[in-house]
C-alpha atoms as a PDB file:
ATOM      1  CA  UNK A   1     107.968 155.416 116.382  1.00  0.00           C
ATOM      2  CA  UNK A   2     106.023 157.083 119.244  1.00  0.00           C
ATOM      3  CA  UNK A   3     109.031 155.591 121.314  1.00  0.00           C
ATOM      4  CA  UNK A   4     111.716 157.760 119.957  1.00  0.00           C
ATOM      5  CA  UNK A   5     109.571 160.657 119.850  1.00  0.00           C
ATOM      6  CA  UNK A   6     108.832 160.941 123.441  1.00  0.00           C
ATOM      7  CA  UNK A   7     111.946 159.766 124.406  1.00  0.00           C
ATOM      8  CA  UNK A   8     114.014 162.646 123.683  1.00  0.00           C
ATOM      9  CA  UNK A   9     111.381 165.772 122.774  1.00  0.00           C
ATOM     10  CA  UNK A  10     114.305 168.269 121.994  1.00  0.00           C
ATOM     11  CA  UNK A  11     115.815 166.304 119.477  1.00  0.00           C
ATOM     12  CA  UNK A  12     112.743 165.715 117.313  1.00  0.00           C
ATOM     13  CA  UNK A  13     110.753 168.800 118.347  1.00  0.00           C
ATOM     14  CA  UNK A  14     113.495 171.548 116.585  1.00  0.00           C
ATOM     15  CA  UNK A  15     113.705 169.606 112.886  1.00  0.00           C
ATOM     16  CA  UNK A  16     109.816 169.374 113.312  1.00  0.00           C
ATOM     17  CA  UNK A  17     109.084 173.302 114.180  1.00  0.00           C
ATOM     18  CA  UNK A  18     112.138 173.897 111.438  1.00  0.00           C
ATOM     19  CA  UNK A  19     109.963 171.645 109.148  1.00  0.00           C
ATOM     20  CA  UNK A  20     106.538 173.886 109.759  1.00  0.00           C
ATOM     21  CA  UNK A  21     108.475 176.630 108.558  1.00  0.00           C
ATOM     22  CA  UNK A  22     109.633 175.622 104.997  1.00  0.00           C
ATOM     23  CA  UNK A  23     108.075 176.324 102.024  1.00  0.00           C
ATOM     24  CA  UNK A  24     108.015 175.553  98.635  1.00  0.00           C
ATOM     25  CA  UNK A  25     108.965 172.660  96.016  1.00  0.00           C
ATOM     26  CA  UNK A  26     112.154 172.442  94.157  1.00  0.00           C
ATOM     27  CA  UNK A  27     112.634 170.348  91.168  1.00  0.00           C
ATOM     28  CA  UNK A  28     115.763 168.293  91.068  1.00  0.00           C
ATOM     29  CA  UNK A  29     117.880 166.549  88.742  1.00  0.00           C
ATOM     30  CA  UNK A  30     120.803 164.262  89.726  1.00  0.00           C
ATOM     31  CA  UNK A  31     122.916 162.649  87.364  1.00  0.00           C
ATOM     32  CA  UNK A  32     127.199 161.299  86.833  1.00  0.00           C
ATOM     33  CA  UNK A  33     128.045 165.291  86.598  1.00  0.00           C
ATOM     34  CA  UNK A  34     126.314 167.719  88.550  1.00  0.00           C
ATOM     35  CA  UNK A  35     123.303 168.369  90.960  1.00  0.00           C
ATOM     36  CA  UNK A  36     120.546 170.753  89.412  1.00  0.00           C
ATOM     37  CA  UNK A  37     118.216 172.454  91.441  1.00  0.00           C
ATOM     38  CA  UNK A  38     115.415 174.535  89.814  1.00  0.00           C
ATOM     39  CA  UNK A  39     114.051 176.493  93.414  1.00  0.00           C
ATOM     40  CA  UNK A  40     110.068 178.291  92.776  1.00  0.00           C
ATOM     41  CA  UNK A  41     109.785 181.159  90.604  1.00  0.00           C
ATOM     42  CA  UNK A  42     113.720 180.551  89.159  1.00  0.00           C
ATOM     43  CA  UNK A  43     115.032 181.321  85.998  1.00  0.00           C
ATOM     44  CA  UNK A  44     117.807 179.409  86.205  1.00  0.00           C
ATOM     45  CA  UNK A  45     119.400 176.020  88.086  1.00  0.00           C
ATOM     46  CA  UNK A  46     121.243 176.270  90.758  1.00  0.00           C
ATOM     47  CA  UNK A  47     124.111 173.631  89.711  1.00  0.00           C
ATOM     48  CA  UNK A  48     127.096 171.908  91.933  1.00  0.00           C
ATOM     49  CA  UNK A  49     129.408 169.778  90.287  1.00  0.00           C
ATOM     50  CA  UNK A  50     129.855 166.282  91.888  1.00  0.00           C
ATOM     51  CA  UNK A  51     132.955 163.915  92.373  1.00  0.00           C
ATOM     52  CA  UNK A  52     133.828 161.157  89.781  1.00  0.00           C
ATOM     53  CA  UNK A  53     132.401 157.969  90.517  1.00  0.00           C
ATOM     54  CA  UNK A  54     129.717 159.274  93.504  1.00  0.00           C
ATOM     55  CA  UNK A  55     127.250 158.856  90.945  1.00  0.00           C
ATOM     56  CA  UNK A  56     127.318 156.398  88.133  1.00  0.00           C
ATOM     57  CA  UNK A  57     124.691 155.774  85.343  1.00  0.00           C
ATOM     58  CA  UNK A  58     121.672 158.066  87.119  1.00  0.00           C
ATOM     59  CA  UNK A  59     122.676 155.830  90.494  1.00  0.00           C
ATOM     60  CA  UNK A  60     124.034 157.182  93.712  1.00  0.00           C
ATOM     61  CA  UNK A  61     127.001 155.047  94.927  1.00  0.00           C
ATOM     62  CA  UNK A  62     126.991 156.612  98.194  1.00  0.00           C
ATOM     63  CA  UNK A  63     123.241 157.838  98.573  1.00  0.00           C
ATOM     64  CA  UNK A  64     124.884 159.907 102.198  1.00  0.00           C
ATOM     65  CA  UNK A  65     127.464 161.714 100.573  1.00  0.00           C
ATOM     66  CA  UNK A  66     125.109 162.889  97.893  1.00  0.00           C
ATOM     67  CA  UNK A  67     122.458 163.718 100.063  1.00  0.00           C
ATOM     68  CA  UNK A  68     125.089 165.960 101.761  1.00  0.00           C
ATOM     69  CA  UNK A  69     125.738 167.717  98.566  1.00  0.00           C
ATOM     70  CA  UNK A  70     122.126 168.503  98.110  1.00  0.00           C
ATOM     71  CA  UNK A  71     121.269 169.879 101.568  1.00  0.00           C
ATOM     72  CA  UNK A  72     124.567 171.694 101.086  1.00  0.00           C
ATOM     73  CA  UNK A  73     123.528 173.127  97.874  1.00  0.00           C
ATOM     74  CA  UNK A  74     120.045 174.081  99.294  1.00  0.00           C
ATOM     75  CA  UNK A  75     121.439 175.644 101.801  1.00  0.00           C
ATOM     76  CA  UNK A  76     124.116 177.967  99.532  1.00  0.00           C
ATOM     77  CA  UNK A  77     120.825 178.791  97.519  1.00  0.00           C
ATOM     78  CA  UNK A  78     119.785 180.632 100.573  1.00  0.00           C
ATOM     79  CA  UNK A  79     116.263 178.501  99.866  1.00  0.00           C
ATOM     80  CA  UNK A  80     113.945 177.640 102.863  1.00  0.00           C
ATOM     81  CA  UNK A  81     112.619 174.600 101.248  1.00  0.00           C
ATOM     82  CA  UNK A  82     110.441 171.752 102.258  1.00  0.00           C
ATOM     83  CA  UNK A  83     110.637 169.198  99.490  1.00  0.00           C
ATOM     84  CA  UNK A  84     111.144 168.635  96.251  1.00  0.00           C
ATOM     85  CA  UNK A  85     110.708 166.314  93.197  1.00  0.00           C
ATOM     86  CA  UNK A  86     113.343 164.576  91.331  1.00  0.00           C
ATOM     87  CA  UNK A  87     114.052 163.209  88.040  1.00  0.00           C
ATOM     88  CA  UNK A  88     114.868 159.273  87.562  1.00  0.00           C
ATOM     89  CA  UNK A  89     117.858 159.036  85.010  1.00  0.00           C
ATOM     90  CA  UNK A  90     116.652 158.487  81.366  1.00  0.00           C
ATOM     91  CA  UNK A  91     117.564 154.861  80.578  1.00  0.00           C
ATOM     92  CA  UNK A  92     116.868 153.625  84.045  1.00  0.00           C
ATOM     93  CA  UNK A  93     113.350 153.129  83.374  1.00  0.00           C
ATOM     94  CA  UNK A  94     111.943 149.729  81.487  1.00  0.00           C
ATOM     95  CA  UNK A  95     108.677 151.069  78.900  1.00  0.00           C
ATOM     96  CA  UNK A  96     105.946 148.426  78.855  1.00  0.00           C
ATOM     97  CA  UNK A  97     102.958 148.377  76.487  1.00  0.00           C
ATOM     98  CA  UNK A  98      99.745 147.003  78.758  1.00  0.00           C
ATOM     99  CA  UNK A  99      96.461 145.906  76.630  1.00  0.00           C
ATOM    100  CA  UNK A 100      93.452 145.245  79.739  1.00  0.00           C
ATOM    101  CA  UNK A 101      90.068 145.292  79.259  1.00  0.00           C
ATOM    102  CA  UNK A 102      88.658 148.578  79.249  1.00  0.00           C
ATOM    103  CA  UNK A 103      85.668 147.634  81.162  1.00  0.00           C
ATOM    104  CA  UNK A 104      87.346 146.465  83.941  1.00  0.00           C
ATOM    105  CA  UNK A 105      88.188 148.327  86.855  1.00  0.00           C
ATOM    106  CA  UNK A 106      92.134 148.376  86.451  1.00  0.00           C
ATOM    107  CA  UNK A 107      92.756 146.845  90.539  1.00  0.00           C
ATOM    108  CA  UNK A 108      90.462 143.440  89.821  1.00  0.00           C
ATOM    109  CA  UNK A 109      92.775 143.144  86.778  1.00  0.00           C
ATOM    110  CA  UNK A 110      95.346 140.321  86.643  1.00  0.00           C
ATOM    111  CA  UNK A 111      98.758 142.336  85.233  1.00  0.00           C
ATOM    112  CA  UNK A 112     100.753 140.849  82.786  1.00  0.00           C
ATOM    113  CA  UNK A 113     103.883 141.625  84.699  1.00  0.00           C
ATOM    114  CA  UNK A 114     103.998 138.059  86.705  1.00  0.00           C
ATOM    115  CA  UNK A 115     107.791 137.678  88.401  1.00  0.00           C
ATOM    116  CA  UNK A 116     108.495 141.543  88.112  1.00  0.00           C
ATOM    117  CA  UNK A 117     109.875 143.238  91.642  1.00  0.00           C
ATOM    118  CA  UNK A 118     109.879 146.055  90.259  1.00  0.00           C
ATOM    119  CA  UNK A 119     108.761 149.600  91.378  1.00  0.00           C
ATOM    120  CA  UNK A 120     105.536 149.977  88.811  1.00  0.00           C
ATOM    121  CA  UNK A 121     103.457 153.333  87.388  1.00  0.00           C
ATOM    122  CA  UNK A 122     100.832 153.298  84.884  1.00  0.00           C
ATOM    123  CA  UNK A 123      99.815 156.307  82.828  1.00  0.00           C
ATOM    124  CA  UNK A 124      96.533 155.809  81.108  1.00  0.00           C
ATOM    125  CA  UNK A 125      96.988 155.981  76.885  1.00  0.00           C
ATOM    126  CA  UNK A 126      94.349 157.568  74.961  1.00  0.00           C
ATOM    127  CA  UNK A 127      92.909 154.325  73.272  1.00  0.00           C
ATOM    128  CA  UNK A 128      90.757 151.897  76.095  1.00  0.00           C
ATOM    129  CA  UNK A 129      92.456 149.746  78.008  1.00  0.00           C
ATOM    130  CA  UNK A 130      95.795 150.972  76.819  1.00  0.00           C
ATOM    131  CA  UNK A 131      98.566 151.510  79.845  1.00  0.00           C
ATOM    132  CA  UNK A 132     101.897 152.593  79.467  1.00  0.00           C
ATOM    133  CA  UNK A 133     103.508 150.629  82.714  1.00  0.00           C
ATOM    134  CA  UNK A 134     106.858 152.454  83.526  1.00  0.00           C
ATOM    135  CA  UNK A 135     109.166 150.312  85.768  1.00  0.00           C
ATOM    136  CA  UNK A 136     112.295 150.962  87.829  1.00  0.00           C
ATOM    137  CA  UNK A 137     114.375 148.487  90.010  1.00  0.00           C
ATOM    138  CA  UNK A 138     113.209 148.854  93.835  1.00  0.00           C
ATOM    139  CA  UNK A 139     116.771 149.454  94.776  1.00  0.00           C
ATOM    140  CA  UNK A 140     116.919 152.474  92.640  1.00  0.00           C
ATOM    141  CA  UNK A 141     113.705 154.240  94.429  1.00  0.00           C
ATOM    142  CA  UNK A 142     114.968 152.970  97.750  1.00  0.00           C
ATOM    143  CA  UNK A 143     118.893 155.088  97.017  1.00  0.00           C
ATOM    144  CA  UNK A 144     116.267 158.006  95.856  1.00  0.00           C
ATOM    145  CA  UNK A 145     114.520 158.130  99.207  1.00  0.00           C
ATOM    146  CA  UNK A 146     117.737 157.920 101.058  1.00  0.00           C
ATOM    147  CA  UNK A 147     119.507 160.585  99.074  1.00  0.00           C
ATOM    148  CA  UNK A 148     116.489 163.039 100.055  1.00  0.00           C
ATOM    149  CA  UNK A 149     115.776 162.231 103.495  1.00  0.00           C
ATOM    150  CA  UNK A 150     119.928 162.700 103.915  1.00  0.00           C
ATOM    151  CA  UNK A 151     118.929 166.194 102.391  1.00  0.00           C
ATOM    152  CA  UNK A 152     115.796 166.966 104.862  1.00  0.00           C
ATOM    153  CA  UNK A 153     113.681 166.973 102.161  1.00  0.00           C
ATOM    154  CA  UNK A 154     110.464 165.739 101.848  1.00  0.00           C
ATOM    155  CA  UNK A 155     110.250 163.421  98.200  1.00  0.00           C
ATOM    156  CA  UNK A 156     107.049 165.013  96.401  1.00  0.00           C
ATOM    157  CA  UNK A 157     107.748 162.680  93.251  1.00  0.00           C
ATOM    158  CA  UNK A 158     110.076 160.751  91.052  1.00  0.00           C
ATOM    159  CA  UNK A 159     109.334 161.555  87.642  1.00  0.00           C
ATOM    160  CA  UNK A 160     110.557 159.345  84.649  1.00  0.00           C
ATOM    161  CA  UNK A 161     113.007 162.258  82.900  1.00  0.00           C
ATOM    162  CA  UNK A 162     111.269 161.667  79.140  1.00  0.00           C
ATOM    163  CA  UNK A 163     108.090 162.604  80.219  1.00  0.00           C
ATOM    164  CA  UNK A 164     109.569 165.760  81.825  1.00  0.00           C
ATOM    165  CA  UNK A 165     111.551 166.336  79.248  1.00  0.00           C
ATOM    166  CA  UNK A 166     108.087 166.154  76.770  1.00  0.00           C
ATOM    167  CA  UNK A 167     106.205 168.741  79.033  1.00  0.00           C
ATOM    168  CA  UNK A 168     108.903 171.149  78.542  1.00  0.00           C
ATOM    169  CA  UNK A 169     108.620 171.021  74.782  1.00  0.00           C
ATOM    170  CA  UNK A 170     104.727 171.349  75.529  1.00  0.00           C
ATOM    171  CA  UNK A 171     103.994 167.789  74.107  1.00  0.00           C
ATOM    172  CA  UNK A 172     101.203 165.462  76.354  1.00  0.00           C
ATOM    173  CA  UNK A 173     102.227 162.607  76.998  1.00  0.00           C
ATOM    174  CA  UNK A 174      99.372 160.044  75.945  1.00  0.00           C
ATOM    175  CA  UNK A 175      97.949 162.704  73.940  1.00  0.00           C
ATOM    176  CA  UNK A 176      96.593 160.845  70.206  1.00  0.00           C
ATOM    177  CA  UNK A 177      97.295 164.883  68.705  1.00  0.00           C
ATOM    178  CA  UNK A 178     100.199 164.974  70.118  1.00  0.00           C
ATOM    179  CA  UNK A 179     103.159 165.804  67.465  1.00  0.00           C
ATOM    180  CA  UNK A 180     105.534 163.300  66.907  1.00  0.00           C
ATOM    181  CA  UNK A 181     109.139 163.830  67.457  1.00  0.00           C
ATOM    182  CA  UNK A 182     112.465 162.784  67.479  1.00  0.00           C
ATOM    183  CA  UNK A 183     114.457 162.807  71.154  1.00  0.00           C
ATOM    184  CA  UNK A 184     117.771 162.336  72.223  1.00  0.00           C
ATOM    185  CA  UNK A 185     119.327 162.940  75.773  1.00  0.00           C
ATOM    186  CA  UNK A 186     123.066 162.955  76.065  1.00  0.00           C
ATOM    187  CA  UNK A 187     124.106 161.060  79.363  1.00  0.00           C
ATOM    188  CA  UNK A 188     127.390 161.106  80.572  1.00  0.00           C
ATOM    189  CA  UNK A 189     127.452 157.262  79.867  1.00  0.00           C
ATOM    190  CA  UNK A 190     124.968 156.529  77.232  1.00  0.00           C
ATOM    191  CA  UNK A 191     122.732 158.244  74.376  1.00  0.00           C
ATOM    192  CA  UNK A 192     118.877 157.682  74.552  1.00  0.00           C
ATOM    193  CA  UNK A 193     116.965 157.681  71.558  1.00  0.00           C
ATOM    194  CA  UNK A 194     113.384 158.089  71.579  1.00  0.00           C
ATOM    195  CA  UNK A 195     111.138 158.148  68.707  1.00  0.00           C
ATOM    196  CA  UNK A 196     107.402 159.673  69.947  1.00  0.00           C
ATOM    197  CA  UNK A 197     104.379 158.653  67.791  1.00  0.00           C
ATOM    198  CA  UNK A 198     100.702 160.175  68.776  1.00  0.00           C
ATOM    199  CA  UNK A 199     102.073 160.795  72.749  1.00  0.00           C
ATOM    200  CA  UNK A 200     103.767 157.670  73.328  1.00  0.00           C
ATOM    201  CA  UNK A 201     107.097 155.985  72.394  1.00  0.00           C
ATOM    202  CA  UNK A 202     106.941 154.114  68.953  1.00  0.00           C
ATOM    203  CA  UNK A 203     110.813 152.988  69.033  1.00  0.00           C
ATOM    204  CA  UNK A 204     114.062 153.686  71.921  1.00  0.00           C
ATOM    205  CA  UNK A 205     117.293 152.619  71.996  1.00  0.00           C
ATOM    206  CA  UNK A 206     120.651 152.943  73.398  1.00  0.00           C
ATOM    207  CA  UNK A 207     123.116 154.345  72.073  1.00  0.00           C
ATOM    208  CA  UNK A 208     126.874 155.441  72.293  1.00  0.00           C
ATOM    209  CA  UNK A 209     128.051 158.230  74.594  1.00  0.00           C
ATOM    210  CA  UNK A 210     128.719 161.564  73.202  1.00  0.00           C
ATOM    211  CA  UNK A 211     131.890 163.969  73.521  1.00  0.00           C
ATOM    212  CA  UNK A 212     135.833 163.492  72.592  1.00  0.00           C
ATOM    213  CA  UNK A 213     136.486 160.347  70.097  1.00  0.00           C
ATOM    214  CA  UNK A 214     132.555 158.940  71.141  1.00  0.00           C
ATOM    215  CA  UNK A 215     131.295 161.747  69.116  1.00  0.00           C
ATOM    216  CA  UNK A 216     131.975 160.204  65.587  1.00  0.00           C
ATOM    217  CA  UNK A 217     130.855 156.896  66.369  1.00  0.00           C
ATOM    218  CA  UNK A 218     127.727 158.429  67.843  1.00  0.00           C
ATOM    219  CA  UNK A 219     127.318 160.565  64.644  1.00  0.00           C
ATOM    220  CA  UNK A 220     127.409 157.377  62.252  1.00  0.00           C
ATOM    221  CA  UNK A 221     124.899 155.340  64.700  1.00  0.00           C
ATOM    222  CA  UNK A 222     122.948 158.840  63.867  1.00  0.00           C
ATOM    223  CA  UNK A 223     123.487 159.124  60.428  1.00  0.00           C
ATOM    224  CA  UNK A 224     121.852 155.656  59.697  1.00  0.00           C
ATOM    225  CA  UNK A 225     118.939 156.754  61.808  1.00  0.00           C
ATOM    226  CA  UNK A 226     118.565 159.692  59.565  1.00  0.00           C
ATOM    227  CA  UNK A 227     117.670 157.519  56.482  1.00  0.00           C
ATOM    228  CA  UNK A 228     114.557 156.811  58.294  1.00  0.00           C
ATOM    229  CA  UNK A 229     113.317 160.245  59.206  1.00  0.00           C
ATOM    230  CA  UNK A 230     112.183 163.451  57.673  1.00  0.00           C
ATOM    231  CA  UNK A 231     111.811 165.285  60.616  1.00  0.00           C
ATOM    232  CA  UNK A 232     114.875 166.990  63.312  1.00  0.00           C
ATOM    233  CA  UNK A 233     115.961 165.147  65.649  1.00  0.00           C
ATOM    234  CA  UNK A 234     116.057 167.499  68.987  1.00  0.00           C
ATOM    235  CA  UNK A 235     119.196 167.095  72.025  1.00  0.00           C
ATOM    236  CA  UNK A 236     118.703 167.224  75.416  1.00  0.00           C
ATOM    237  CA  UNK A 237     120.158 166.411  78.203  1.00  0.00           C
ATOM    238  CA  UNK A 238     123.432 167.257  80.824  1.00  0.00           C
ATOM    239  CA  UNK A 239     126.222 166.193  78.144  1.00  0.00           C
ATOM    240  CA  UNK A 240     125.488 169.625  76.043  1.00  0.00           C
ATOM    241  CA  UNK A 241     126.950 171.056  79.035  1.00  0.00           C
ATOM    242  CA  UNK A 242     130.375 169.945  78.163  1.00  0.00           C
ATOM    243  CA  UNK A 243     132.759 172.127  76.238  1.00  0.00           C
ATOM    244  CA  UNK A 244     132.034 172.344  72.455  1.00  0.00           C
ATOM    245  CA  UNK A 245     130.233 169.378  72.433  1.00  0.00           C
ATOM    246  CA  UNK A 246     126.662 170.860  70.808  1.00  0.00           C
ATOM    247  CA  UNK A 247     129.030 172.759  68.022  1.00  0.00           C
ATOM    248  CA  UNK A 248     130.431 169.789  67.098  1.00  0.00           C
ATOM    249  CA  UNK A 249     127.288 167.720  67.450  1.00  0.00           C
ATOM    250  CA  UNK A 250     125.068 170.785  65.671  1.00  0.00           C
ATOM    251  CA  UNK A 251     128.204 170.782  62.742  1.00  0.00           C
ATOM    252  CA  UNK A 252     128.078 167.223  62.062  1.00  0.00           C
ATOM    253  CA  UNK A 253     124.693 166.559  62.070  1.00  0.00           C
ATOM    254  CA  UNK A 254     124.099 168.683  58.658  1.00  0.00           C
ATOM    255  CA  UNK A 255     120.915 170.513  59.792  1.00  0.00           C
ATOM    256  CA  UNK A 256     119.365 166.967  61.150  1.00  0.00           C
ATOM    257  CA  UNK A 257     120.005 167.637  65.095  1.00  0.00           C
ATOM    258  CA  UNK A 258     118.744 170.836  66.542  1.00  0.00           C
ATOM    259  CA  UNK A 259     118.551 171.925  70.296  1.00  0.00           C
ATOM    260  CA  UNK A 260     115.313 171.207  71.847  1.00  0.00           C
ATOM    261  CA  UNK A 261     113.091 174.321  71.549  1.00  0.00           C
ATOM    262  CA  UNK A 262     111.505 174.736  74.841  1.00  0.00           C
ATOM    263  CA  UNK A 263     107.519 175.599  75.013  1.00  0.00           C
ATOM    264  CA  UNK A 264     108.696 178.425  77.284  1.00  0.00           C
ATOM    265  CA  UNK A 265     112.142 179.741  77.456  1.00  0.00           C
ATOM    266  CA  UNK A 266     113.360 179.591  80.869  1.00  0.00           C
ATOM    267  CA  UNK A 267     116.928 180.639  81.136  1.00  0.00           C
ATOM    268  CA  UNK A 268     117.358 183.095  78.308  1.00  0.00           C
ATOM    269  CA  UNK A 269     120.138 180.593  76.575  1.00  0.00           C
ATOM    270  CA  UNK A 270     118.864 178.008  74.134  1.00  0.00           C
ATOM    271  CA  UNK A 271     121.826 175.517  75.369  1.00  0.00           C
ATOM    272  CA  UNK A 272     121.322 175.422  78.476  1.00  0.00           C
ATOM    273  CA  UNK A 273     117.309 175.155  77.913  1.00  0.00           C
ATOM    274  CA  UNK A 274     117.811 172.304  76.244  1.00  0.00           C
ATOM    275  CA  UNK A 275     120.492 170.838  78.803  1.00  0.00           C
ATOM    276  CA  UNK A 276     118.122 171.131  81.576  1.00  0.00           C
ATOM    277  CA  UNK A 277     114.842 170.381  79.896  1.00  0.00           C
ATOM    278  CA  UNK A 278     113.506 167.880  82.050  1.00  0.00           C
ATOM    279  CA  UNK A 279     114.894 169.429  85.028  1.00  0.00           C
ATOM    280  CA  UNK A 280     112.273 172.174  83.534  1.00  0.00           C
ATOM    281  CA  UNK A 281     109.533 169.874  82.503  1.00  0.00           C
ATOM    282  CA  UNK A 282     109.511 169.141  86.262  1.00  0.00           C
ATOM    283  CA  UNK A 283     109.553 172.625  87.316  1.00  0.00           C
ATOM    284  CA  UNK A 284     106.777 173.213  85.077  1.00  0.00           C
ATOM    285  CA  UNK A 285     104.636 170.584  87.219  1.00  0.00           C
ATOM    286  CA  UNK A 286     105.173 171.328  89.809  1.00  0.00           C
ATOM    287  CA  UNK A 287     104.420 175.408  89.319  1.00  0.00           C
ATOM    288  CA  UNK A 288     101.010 174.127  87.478  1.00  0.00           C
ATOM    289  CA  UNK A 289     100.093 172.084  90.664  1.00  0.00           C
END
């Protein structure tokens, strides 16, 4: 490393003094559609549409090319920025339950996550010795770093996007007074249902994509969840973005599915709020410090 430095001072010396220079923390989300960028003090993303098939399921296929995109976008922002934190896709992440001792110091612990080459994160859960270990497939953090570093941008944080998503609708994750709630985020690919009991998830799964002739099948697969629920059940996520897809979503869910309502109102537009509320969970981090 010292190598290359001295070796040619004028080609590391101008992206360093550029680097000294920036400011600031953006919050960005990254999914099949569209870059988001949520720069300090917004009130609204900054969005760029991507190409089909550059990013598939939350993954870059060609980490460069979006990397390009971002810088690019950055740049047309007219921000002077020197990092930001980004969203992993909801879905991409594997939720495990971890009982340890609570005595225990948590490194002299044996995990019970033997064979797992995994990236791992543990939140602490309100009851002792309870973990929440959130896992994602090295490969995926390693495409993440790339895309950023392509972008000269410093990677604060990955954050997993349901826990954003939660801090935007002012909800703790962890927290045993937490309310519980009903969540689904519409992916281009795939709709993630997530049922939240006392700050942590009681019950997810998969389901069916949303928009065109997905929309009915996804409203049956909804309608038999309904049976089981008294409560709303609150959308998220980039697919409300398409054309007429919350109307018909909003229609045929008879007063069951509701927009997410935001702690604080960012944009001025309910839809969009709810679109982009992890990409606003983030932001919301990252302005509390």
């Amino acid at each position: 490393m010292l190598g290359t430095l001295l070796s040619d001072p004028f080609a590391t010396v101008t992206p360093l003094w550029r680097r000294l220079n920036r400011w600031g923390c953006a919050a960005v989300e990254i999914n099949d559609r569209h870059i988001a960028l949520w720069a300090p003090g917004a009130v609204a993303a900054a969005v760029a549409p991507l190409p089909e098939g550059l990013v598939l399921d939350g993954m870059p296929q060609n980490p460069a090319a979006v990397g390009d995109l971002l810088g690019d976008l950055v740049l047309q922002a007219g921000l002077n920025l020197r990092a930001a934190a980004a969203l992993l896709p909801s879905g991409e992440t594997e939720w495990r339950l971890l009982r340890l001792e609570p005595t225990a110091p948590l490194k002299a612990q044996q995990l019970p996550l033997a064979g797992v080459d995994q990236n791992l994160a543990l939140m602490p859960l309100a009851q002792p010795g309870e973990w929440m270990a959130l896992l994602n497939k090295c490969q995926t953090i390693d495409r993440w770093i790339e895309v950023f570093a392509i972008a000269d941008l410093e990677l604060d944080f990955l954050e997993v996007a349901e826990i954003a998503q939660l801090r935007a609708l002012g909800i703790e994750f962890g927290d045993p007074a937490a309310p519980d709630c009903l969540l689904l985020d519409l992916q281009t690919n795939a709709s993630h249902f997530t049922w939240m009991q006392k700050g942590k998830p009681f019950y997810r799964q998969r389901l069916g994509p949303a928009g065109g002739a997905n929309s009915a099948k996804l409203l049956a697969e909804l309608a038999v969840l309904s049976q089981f629920h008294d409560q709303p059940l609150w959308l998220m996520g980039c697919e409300l973005l398409q054309p007429g897809l919350a109307e018909q979503l909003l229609e045929g869910g008879n007063g069951w599915l509701q927009l997410a309502p935001l702690r604080v109102v960012s944009s001025g537009d309910p839809l969009t709020d709810a679109a982009f509320a992890g990409l606003i969970g983030t932001a919301q981090r990252i302005a509390d410090g």
